[in-house]
Protein backbone atom coordinates (compact mmCIF):
# COMPACT_ATOMS: atom_id res chain seq x y z
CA UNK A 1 33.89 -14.32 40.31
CA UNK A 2 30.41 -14.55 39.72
CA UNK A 3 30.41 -10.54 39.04
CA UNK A 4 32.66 -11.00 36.58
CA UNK A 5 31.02 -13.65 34.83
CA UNK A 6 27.98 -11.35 34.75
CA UNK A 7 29.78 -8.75 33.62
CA UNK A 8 30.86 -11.51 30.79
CA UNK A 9 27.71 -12.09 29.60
CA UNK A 10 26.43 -8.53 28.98
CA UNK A 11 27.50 -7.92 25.63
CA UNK A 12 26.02 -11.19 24.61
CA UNK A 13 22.95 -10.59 26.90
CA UNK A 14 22.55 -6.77 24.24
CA UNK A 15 23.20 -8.57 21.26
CA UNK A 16 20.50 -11.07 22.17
CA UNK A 17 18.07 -8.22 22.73
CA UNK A 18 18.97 -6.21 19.17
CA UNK A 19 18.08 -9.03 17.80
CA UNK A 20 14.69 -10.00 19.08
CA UNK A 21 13.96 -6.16 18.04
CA UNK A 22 14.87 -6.97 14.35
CA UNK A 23 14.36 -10.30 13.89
CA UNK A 24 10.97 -11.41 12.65
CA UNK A 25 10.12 -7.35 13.31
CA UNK A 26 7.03 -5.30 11.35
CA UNK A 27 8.84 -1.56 11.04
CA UNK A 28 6.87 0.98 10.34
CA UNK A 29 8.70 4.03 9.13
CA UNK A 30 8.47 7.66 8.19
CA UNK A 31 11.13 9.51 5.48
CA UNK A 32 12.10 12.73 3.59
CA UNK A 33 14.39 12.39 0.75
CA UNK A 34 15.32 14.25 -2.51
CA UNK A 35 15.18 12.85 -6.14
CA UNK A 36 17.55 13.79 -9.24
CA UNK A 37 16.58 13.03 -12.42
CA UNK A 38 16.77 14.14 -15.54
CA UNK A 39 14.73 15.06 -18.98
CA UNK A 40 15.13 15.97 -22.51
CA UNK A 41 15.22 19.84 -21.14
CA UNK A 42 16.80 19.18 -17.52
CA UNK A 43 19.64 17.80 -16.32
CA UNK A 44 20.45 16.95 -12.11
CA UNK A 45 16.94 18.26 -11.31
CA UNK A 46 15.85 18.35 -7.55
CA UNK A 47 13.38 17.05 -6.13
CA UNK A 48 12.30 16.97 -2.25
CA UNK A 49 10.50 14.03 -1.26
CA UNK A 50 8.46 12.44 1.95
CA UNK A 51 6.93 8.73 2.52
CA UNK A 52 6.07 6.46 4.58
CA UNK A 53 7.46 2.37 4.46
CA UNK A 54 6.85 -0.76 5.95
CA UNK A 55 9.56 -3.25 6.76
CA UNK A 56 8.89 -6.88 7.48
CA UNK A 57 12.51 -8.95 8.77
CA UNK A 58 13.42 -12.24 9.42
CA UNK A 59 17.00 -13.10 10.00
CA UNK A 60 18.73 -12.00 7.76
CA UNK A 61 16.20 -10.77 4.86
CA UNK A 62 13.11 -9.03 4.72
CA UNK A 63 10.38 -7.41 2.46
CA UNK A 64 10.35 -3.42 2.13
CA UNK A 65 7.53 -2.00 1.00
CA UNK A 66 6.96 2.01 0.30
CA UNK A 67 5.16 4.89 -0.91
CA UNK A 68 6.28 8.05 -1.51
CA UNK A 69 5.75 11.80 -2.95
CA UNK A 70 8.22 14.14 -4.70
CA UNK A 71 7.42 17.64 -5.14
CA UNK A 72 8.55 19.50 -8.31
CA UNK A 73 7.51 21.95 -11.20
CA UNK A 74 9.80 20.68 -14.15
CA UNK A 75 9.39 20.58 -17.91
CA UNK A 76 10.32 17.51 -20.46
CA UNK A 77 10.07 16.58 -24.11
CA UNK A 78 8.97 13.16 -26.03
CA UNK A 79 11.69 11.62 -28.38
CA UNK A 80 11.83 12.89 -31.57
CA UNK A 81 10.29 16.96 -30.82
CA UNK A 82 12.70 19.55 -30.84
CA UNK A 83 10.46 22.57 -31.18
CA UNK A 84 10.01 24.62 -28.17
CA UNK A 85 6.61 24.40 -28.53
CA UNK A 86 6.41 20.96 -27.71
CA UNK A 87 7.48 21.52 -24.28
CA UNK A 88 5.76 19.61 -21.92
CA UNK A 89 5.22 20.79 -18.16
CA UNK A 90 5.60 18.67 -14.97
CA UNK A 91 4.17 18.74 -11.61
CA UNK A 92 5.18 16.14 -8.91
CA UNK A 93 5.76 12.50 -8.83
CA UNK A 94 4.24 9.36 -6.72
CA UNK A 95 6.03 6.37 -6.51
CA UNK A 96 5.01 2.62 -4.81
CA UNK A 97 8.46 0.52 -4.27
CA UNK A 98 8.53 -3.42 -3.22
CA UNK A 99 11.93 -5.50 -2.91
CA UNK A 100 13.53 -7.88 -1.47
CA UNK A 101 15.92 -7.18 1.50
CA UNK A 102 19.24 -8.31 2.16
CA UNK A 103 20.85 -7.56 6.09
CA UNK A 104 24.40 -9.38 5.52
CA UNK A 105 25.67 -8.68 9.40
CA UNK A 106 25.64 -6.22 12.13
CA UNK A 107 28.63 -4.16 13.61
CA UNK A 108 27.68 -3.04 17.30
CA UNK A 109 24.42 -1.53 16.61
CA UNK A 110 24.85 -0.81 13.09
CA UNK A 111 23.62 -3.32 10.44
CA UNK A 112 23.77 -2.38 6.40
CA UNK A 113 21.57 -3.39 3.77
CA UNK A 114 20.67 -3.99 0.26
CA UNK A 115 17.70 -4.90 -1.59
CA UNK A 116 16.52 -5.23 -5.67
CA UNK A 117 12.80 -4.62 -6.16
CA UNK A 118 10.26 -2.56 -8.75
CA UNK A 119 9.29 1.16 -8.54
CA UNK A 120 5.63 2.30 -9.73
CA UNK A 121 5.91 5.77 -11.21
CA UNK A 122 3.22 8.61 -11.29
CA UNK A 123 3.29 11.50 -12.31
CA UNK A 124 0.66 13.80 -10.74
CA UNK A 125 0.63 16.30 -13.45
CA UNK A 126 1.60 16.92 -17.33
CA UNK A 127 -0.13 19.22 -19.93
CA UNK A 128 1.97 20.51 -23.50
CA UNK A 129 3.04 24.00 -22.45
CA UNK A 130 1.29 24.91 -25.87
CA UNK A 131 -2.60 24.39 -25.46
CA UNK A 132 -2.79 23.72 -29.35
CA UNK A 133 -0.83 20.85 -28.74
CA UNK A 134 -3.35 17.89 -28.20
CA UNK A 135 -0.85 14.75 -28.43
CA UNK A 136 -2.48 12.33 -25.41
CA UNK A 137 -0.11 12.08 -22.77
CA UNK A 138 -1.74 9.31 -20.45
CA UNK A 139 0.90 6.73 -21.74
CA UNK A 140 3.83 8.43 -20.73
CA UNK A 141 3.20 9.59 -17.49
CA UNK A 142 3.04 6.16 -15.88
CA UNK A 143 5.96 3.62 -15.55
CA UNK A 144 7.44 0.75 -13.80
CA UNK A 145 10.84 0.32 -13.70
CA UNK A 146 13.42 -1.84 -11.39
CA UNK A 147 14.95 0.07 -8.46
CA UNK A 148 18.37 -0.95 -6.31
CA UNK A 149 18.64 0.05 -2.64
CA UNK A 150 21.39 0.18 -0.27
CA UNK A 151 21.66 1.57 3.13
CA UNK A 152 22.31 1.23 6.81
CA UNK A 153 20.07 1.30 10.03
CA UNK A 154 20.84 1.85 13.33
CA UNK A 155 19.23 0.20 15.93
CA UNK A 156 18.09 1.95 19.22
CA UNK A 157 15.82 -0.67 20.69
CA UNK A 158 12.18 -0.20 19.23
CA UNK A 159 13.62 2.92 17.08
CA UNK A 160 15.68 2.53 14.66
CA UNK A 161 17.03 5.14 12.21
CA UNK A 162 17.98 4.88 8.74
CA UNK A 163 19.76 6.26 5.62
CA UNK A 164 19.52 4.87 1.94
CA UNK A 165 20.27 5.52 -1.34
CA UNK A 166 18.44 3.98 -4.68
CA UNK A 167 19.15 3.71 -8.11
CA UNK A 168 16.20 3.36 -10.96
CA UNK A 169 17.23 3.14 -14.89
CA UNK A 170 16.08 4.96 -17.30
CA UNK A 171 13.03 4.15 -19.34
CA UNK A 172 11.65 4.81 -22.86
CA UNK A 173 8.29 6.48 -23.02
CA UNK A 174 8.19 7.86 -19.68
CA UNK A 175 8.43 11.61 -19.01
CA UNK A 176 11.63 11.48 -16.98
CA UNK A 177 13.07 10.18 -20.36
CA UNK A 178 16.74 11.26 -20.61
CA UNK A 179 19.22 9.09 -17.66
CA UNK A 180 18.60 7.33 -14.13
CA UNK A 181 16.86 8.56 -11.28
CA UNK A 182 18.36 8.81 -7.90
CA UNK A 183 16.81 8.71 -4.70
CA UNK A 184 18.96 9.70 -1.03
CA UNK A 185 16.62 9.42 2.25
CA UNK A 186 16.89 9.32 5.42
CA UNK A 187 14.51 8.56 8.62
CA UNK A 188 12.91 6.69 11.28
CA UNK A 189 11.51 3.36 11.89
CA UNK A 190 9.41 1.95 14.80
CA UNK A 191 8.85 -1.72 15.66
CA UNK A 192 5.64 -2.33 16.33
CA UNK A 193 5.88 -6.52 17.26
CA UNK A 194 6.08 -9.74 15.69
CA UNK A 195 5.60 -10.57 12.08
CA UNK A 196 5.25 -14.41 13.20
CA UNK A 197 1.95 -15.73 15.27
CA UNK A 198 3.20 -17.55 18.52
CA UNK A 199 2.15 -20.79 19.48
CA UNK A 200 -1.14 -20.10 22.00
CA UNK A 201 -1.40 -16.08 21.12
């Protein structure tokens, strides 16, 4: 009898354990991705993309924080120019992201999750295609927008790995000008301890 009751209180005994490596957890995390967006003179562009993130948790919640590069050579055009000449030239895009996270539940080692947040856009690089073109482009190459995230992680004691997909809206006078942008990553994260101080640490 007493095996059996031990044998009882293993699942319980695991569950208890994923969740002292989540909860109240600092992830750090590594990532490689690809973006699709769009422009006046592209449509379902490709993008590759690597970061790095770092996750604080409580319970159920948690703040996600990331940075991130995606490599491209595109080409894009401000409202209101339809001359070829006007072409503008792209090259790569940096992006910060900060939300809020949502972990509803867990199912076996498996827990999904959703967030809302803010994306800082870059981009690296944008000239007019025709040097006799001097318009200033410093205003357009920067913007924030709001970003949605959903995904899943699955927990393997300090390791976890993870897949997400986020959506960002379009926005005016920004050189990815013409729909959304969508992100799909995928990757690893490591918990490196407590995000709370204990008592007599």
């Amino acid at each position: 009898m007493p095996g059996f009751a031990l044998l009882a209180l293993l699942p319980s005994l695991g569950r208890a354990q994923e969740a002292r490596n989540f909860r109240n957890a600092w992830f750090w995390g590594a990532k490689a991705g690809n973006m699709t967006y769009w422009t006046r003179m592209e449509r379902h562009a490709q993008a590759p993309l690597i970061g790095g993130e770092w996750l604080i948790t409580r319970s159920r919640g948690g703040l996600y924080l990331s940075l991130d590069q995606a490599v491209f050579s595109g080409k894009s055009m401000l409202p209101g120019y339809t001359d070829a000449k006007y072409q503008i030239d792209l090259k790569d895009m940096r992006r910060f992201t900060a939300a809020g996270m949502v972990f509803p539940g867990q199912v076996l080692h498996f827990r999904p999750y959703f967030g809302v947040g803010f994306a800082l856009n870059f981009i690296q690089h944008a000239r007019w295609a025709d040097p006799t073109v001097d318009t200033d482009l410093t205003e357009y190459k920067d913007r924030a927008s709001p970003l949605f995230i959903t995904g899943g992680q699955f927990q393997l004691k300090r390791f976890s790995v993870f897949g997400q997909g986020s959506y960002m809206p379009a926005q005016d006078r920004f050189l990815l000008n013409n729909n959304e942008t969508y992100f799909v990553e995928a990757g690893i994260r490591w918990n490196i301890g407590s995000s709370i101080d204990r008592p007599g640490r």
